[in-house]
PDB file of N, CA and C in Angstrom:
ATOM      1  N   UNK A   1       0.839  -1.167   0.000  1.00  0.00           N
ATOM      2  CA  UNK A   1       0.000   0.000   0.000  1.00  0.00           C
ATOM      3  C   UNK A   1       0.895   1.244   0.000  1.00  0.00           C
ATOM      4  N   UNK A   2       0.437   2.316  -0.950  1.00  0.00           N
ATOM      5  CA  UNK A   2       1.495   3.625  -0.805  1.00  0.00           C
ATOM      6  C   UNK A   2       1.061   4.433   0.278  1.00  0.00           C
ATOM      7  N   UNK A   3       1.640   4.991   0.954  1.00  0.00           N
ATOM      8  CA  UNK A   3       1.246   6.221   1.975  1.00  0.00           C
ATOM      9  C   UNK A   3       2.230   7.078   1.055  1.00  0.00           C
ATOM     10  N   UNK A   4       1.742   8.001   2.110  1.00  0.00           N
ATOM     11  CA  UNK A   4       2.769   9.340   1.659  1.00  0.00           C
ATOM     12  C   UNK A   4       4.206   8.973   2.081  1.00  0.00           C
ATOM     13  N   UNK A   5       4.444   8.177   3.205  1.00  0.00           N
ATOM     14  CA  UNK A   5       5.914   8.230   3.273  1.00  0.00           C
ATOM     15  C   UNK A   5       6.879   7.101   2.148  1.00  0.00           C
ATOM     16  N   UNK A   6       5.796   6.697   1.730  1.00  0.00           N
ATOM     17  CA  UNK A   6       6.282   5.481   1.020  1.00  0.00           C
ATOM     18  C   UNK A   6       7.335   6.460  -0.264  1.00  0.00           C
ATOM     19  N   UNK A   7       6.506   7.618  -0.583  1.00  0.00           N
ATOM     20  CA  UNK A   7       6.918   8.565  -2.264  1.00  0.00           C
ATOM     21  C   UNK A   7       8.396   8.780  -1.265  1.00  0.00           C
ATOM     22  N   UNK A   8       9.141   8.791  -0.555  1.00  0.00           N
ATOM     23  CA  UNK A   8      10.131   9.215   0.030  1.00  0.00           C
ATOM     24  C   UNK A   8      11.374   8.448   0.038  1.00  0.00           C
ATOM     25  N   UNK A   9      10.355   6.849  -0.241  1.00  0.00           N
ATOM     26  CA  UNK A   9      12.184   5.954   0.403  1.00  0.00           C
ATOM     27  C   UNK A   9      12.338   5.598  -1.606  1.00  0.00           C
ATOM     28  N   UNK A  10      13.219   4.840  -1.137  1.00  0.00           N
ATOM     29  CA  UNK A  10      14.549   4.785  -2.614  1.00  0.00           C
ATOM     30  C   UNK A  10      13.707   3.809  -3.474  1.00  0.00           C
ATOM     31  N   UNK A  11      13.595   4.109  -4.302  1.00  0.00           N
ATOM     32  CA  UNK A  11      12.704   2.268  -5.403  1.00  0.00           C
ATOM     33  C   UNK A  11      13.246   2.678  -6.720  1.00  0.00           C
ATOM     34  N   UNK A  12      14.713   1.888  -6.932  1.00  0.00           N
ATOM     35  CA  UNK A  12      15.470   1.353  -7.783  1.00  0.00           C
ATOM     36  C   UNK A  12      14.240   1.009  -9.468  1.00  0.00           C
ATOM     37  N   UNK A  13      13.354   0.893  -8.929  1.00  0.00           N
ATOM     38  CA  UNK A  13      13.040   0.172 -10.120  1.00  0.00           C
ATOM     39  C   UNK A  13      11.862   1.489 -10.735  1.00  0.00           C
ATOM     40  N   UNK A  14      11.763   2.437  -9.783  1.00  0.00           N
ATOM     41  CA  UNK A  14      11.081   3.812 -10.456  1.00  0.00           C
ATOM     42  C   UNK A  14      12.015   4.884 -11.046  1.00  0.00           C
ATOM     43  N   UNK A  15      13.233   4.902 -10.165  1.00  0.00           N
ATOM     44  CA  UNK A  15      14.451   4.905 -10.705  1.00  0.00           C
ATOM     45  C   UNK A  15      15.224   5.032 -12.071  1.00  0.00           C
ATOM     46  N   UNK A  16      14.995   3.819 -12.369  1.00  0.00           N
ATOM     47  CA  UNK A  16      15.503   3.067 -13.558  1.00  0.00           C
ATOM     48  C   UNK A  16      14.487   3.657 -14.850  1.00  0.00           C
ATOM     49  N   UNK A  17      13.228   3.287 -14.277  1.00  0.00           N
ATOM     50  CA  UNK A  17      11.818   4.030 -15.110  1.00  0.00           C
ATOM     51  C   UNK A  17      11.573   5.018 -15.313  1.00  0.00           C
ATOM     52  N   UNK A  18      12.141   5.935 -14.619  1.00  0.00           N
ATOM     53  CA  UNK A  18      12.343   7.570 -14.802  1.00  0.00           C
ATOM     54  C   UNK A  18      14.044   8.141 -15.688  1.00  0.00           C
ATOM     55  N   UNK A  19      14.791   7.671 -15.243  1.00  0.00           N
ATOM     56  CA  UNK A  19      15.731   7.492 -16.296  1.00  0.00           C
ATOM     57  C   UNK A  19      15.836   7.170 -17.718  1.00  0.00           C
ATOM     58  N   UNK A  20      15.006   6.111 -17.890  1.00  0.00           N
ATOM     59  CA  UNK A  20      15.037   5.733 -18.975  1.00  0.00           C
ATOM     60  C   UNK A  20      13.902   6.830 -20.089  1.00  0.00           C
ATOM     61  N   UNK A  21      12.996   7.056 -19.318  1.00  0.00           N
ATOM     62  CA  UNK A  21      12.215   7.607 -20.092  1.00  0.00           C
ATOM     63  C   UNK A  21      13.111   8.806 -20.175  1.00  0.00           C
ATOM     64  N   UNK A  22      13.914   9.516 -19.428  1.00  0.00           N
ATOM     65  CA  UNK A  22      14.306  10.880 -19.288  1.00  0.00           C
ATOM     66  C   UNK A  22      15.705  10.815 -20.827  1.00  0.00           C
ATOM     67  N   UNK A  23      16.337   9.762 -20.999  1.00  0.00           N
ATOM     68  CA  UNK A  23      17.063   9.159 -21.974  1.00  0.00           C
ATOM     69  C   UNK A  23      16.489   9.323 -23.199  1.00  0.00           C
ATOM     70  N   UNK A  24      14.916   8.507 -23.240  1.00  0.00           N
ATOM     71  CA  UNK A  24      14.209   8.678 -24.242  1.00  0.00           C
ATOM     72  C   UNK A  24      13.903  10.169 -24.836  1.00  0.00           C
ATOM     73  N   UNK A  25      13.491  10.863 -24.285  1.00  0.00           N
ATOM     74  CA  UNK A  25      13.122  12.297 -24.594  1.00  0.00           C
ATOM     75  C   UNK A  25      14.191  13.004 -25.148  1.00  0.00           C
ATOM     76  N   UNK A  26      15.168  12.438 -23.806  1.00  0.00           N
ATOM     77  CA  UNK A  26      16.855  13.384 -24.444  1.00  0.00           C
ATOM     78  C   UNK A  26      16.846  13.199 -25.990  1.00  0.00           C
ATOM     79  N   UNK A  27      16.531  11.864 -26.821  1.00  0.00           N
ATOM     80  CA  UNK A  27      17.037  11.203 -27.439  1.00  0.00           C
ATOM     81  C   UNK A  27      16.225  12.005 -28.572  1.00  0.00           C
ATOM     82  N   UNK A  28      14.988  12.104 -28.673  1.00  0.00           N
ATOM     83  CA  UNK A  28      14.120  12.677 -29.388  1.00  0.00           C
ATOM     84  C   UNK A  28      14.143  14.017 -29.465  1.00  0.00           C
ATOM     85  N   UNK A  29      14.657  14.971 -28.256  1.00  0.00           N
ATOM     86  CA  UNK A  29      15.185  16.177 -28.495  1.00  0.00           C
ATOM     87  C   UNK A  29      16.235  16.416 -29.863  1.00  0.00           C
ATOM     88  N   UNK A  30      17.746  15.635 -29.503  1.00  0.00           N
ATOM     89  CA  UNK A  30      18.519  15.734 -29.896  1.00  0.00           C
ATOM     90  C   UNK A  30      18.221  15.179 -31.827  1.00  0.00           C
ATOM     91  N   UNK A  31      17.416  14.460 -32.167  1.00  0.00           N
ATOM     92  CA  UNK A  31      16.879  14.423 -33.339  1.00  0.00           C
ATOM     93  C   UNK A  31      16.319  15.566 -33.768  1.00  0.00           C
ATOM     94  N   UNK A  32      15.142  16.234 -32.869  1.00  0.00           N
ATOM     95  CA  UNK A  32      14.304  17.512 -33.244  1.00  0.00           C
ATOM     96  C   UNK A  32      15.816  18.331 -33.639  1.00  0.00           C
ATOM     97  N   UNK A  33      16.248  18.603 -32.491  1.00  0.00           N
ATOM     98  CA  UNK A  33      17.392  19.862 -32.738  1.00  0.00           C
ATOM     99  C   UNK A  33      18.684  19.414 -34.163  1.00  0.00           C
ATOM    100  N   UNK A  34      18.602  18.122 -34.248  1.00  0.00           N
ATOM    101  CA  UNK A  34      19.659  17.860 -35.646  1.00  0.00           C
ATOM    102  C   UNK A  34      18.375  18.317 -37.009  1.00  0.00           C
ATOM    103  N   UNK A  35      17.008  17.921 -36.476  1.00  0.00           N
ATOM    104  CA  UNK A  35      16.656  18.808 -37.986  1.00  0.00           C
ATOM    105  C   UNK A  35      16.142  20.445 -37.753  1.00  0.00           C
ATOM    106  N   UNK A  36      16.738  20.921 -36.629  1.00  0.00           N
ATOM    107  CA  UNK A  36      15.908  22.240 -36.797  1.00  0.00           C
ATOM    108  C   UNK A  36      17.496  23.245 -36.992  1.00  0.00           C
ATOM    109  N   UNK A  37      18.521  22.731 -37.251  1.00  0.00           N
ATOM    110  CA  UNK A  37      19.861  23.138 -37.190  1.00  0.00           C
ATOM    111  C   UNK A  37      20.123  23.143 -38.516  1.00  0.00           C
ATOM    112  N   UNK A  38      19.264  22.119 -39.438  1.00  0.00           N
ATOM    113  CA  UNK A  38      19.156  22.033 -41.156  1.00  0.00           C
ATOM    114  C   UNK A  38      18.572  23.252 -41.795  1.00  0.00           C
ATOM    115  N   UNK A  39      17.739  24.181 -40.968  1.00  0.00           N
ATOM    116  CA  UNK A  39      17.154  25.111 -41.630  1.00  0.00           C
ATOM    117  C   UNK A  39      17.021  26.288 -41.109  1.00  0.00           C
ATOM    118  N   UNK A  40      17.741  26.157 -39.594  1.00  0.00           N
ATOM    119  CA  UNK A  40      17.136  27.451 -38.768  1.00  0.00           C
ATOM    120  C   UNK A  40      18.893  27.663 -38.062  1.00  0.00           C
ATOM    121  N   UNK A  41      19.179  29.006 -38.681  1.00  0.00           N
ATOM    122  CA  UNK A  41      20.566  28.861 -38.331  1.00  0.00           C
ATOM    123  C   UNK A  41      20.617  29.420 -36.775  1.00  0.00           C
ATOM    124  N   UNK A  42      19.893  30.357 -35.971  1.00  0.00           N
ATOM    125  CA  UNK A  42      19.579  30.133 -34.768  1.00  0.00           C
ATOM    126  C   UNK A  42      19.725  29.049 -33.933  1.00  0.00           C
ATOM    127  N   UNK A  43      19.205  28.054 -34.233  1.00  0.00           N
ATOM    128  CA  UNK A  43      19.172  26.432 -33.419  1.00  0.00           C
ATOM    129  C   UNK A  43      20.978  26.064 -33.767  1.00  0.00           C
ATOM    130  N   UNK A  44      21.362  26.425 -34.885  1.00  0.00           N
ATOM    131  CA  UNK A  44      23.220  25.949 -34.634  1.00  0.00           C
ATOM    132  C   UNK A  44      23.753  26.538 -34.195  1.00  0.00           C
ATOM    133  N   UNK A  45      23.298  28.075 -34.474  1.00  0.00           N
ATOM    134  CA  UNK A  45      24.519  29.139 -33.645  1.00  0.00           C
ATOM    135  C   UNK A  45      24.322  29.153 -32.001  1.00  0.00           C
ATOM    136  N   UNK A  46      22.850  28.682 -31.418  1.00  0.00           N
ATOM    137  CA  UNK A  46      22.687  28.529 -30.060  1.00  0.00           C
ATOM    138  C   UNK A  46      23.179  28.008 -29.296  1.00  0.00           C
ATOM    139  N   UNK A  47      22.808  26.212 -29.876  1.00  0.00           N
ATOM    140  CA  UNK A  47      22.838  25.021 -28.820  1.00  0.00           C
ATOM    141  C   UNK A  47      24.167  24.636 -29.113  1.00  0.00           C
ATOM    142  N   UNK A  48      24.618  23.761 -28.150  1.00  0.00           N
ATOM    143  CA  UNK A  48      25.705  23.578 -27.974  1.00  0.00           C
ATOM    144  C   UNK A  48      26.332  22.265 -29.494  1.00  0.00           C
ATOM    145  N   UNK A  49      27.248  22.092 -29.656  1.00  0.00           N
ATOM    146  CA  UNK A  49      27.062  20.849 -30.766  1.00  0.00           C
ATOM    147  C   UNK A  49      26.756  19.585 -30.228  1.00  0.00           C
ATOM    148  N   UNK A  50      26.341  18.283 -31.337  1.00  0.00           N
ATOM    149  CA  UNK A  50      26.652  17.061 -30.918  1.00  0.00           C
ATOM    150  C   UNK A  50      24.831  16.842 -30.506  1.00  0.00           C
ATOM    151  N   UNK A  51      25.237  15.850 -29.280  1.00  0.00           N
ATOM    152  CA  UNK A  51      23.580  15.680 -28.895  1.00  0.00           C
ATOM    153  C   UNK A  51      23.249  15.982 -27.238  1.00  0.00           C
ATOM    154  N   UNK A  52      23.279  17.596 -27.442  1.00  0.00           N
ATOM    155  CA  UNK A  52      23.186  18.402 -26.526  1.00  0.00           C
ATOM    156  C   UNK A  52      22.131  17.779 -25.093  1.00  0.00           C
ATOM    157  N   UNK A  53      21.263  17.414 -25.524  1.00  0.00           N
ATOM    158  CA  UNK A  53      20.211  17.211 -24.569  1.00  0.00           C
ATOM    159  C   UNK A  53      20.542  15.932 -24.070  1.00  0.00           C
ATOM    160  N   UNK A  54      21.171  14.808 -24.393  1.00  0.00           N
ATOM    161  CA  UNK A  54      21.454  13.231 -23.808  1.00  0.00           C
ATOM    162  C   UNK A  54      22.796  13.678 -23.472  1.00  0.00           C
ATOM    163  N   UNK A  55      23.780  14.729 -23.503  1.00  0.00           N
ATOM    164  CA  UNK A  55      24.945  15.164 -22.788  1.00  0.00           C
ATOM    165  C   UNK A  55      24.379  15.276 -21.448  1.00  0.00           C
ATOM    166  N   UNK A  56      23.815  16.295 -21.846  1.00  0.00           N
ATOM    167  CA  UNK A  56      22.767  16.976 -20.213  1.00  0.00           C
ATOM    168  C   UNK A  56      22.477  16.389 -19.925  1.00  0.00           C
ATOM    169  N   UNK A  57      21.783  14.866 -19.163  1.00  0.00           N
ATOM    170  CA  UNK A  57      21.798  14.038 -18.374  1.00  0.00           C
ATOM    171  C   UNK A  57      22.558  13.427 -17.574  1.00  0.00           C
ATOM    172  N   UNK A  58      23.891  13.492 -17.998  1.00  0.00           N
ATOM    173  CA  UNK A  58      24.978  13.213 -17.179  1.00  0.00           C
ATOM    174  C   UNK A  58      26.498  13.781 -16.972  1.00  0.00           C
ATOM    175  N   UNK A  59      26.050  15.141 -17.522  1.00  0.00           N
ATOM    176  CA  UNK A  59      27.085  16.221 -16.843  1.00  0.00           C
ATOM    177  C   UNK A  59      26.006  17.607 -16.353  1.00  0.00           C
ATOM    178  N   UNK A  60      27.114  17.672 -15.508  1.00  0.00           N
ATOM    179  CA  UNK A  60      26.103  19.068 -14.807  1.00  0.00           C
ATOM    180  C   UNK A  60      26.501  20.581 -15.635  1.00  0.00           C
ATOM    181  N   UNK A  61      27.725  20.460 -16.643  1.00  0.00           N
ATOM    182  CA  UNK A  61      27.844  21.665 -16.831  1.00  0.00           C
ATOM    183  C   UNK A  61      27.141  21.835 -18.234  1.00  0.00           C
ATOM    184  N   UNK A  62      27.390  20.430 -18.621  1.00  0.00           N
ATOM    185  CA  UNK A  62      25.941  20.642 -20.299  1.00  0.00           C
ATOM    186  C   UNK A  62      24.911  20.763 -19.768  1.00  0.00           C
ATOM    187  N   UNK A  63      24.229  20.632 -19.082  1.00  0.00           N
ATOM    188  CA  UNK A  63      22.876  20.663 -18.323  1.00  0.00           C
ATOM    189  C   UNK A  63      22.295  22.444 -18.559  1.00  0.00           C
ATOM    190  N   UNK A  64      24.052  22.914 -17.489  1.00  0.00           N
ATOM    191  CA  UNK A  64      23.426  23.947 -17.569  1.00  0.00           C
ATOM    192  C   UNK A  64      23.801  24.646 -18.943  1.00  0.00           C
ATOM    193  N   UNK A  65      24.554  24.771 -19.898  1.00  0.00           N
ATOM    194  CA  UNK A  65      24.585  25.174 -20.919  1.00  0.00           C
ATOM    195  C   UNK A  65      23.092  24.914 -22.221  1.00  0.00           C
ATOM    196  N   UNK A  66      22.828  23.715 -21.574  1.00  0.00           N
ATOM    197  CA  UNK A  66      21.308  23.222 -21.989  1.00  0.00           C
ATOM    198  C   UNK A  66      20.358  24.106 -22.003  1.00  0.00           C
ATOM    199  N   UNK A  67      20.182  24.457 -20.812  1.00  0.00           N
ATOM    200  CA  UNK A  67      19.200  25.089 -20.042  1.00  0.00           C
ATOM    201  C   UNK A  67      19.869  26.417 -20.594  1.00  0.00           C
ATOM    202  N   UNK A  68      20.194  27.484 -20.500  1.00  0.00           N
ATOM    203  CA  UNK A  68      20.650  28.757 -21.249  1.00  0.00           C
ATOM    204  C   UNK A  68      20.319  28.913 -22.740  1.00  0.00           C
ATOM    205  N   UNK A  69      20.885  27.367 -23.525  1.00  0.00           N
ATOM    206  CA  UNK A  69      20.602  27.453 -24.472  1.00  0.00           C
ATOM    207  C   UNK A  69      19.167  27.594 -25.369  1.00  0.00           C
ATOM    208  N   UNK A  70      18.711  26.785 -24.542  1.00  0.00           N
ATOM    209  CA  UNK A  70      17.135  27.177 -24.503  1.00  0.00           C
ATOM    210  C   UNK A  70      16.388  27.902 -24.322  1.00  0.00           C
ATOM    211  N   UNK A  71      16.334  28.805 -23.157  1.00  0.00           N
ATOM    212  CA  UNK A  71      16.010  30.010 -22.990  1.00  0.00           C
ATOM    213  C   UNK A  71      15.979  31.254 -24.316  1.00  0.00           C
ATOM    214  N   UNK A  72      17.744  30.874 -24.589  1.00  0.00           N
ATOM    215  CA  UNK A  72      18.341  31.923 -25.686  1.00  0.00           C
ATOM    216  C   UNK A  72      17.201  31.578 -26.695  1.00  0.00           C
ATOM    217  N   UNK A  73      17.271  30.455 -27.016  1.00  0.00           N
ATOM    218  CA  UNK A  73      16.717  29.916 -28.593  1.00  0.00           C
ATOM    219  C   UNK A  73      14.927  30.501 -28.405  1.00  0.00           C
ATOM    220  N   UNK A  74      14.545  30.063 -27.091  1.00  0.00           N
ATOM    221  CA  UNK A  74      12.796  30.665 -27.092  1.00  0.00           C
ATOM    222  C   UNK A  74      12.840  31.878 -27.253  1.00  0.00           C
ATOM    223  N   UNK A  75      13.458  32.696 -26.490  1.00  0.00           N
ATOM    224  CA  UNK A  75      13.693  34.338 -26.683  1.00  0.00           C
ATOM    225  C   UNK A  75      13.853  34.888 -28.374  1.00  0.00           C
ATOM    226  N   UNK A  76      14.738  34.134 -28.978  1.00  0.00           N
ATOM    227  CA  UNK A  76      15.295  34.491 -30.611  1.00  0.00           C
ATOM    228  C   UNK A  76      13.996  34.318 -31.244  1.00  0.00           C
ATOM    229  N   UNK A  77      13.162  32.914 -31.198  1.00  0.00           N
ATOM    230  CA  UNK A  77      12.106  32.404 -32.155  1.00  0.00           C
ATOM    231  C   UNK A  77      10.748  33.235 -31.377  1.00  0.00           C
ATOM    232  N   UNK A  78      10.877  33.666 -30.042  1.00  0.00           N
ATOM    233  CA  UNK A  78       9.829  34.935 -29.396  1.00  0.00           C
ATOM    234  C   UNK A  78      10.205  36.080 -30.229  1.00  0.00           C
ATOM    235  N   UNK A  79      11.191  36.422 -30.546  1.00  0.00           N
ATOM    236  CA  UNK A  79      11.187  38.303 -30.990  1.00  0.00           C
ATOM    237  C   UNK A  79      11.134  38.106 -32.492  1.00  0.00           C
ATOM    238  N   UNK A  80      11.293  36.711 -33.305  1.00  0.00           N
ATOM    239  CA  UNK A  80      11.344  36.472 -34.721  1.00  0.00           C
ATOM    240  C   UNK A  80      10.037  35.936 -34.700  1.00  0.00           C
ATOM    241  N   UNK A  81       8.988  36.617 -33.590  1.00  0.00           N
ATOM    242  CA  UNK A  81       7.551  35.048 -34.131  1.00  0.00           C
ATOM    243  C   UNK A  81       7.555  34.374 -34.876  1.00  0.00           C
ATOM    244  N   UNK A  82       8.639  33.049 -34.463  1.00  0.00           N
ATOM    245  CA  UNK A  82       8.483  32.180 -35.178  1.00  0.00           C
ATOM    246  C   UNK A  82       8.648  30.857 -34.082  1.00  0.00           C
ATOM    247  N   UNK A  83       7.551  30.721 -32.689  1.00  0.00           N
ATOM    248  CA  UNK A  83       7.649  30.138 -31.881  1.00  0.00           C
ATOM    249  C   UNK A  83       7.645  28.756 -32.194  1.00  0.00           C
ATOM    250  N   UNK A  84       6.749  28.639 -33.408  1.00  0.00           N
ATOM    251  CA  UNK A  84       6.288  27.554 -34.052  1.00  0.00           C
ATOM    252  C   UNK A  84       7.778  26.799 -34.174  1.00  0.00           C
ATOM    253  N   UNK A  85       9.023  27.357 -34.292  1.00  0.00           N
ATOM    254  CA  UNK A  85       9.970  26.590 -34.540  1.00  0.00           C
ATOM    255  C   UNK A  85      10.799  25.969 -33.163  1.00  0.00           C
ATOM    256  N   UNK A  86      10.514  26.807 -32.419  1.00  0.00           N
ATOM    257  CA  UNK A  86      10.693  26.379 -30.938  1.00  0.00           C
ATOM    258  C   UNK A  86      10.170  25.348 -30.188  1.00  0.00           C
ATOM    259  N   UNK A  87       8.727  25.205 -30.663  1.00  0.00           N
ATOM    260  CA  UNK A  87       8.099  24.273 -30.402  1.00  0.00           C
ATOM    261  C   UNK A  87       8.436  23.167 -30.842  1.00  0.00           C
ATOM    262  N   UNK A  88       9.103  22.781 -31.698  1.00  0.00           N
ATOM    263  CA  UNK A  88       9.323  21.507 -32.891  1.00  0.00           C
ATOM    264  C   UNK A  88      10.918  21.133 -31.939  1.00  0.00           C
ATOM    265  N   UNK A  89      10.922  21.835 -30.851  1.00  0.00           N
ATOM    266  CA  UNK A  89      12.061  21.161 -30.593  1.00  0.00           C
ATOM    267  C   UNK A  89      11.690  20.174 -29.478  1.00  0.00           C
ATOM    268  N   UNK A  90      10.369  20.377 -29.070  1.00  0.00           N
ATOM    269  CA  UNK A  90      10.069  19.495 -28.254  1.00  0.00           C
ATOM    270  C   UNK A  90       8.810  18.197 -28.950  1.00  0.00           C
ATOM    271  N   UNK A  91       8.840  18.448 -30.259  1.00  0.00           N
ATOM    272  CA  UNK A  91       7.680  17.542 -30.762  1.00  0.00           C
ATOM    273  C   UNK A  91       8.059  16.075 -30.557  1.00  0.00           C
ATOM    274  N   UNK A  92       6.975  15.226 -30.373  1.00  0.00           N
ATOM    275  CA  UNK A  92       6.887  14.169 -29.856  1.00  0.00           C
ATOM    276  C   UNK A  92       7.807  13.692 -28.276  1.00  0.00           C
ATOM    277  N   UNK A  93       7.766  14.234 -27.295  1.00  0.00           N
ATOM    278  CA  UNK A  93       8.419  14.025 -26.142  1.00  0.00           C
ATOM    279  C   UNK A  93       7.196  14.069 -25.500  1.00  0.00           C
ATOM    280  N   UNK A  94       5.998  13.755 -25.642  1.00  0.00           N
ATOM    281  CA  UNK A  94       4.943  13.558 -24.780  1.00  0.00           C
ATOM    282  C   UNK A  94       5.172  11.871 -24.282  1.00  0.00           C
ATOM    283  N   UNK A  95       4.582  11.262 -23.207  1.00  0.00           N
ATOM    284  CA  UNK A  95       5.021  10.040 -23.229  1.00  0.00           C
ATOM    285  C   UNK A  95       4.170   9.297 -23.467  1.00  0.00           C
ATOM    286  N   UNK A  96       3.240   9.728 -24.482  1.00  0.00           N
ATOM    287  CA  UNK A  96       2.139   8.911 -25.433  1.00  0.00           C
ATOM    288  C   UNK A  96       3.061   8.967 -26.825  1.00  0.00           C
ATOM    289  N   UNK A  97       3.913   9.417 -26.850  1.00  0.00           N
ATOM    290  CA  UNK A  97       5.121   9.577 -28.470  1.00  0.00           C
ATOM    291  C   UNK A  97       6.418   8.592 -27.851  1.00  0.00           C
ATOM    292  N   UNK A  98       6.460   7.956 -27.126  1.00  0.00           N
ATOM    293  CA  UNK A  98       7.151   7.677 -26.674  1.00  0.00           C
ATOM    294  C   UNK A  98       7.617   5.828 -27.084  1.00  0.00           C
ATOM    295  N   UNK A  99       9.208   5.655 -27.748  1.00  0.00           N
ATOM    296  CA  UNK A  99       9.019   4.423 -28.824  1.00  0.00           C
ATOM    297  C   UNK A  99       8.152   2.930 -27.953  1.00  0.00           C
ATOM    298  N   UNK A 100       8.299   2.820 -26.558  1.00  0.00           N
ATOM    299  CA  UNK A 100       7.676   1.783 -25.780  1.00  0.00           C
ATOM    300  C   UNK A 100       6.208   1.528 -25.772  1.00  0.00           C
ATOM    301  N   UNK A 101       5.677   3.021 -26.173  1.00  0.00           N
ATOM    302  CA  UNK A 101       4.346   2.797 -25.999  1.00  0.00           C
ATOM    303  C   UNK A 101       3.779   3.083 -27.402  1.00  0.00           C
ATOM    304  N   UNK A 102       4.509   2.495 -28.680  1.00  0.00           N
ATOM    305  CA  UNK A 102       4.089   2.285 -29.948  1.00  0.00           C
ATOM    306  C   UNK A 102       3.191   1.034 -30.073  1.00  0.00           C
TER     307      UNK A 102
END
């Protein structure tokens, strides 16, 4: 049975399930951002190279270069209304898009 103290102690195996999905998304980011770098020279001159977002999971200083970079890039595609392209960097990272639950 869960109580509230239960959300507190360690479970390896929610863990693992939250990771992985967090991998997944990285993974689908870093696709969005290799095609939005094909046409939107903003998204190359921003983000960092390579596959910025599955870096950021396991360093803290891409993380935060992540996180800046993003900001920068919403701000650029905010004053160019062209949010629509900002958005496409997160398309399909819902976890109904997600390859397990095909």
């Amino acid at each position: 049975m869960n109580t509230p103290h239960d959300r507190n102690r360690p479970d390896p195996a929610r863990d693992a399930a939250e990771l992985t999905h967090e991998a997944a998304v990285a993974r689908v980011q870093d696709a969005n951002l290799a095609r939005l770098r094909q046409e939107d020279k903003d998204a190359d001159r921003i983000f960092p190279p390579g596959t910025a977002f599955t870096d950021a999971l396991v360093d803290h200083a891409a993380m935060r270069l992540i996180g800046t970079a993003t900001e920068a890039y919403g701000a650029a595609k905010h004053a160019a209304d062209r949010m629509d392209l900002f958005h496409r960097l997160f398309e399909n990272t819902t976890d109904n898009n997600l390859p397990w639950n095909e």
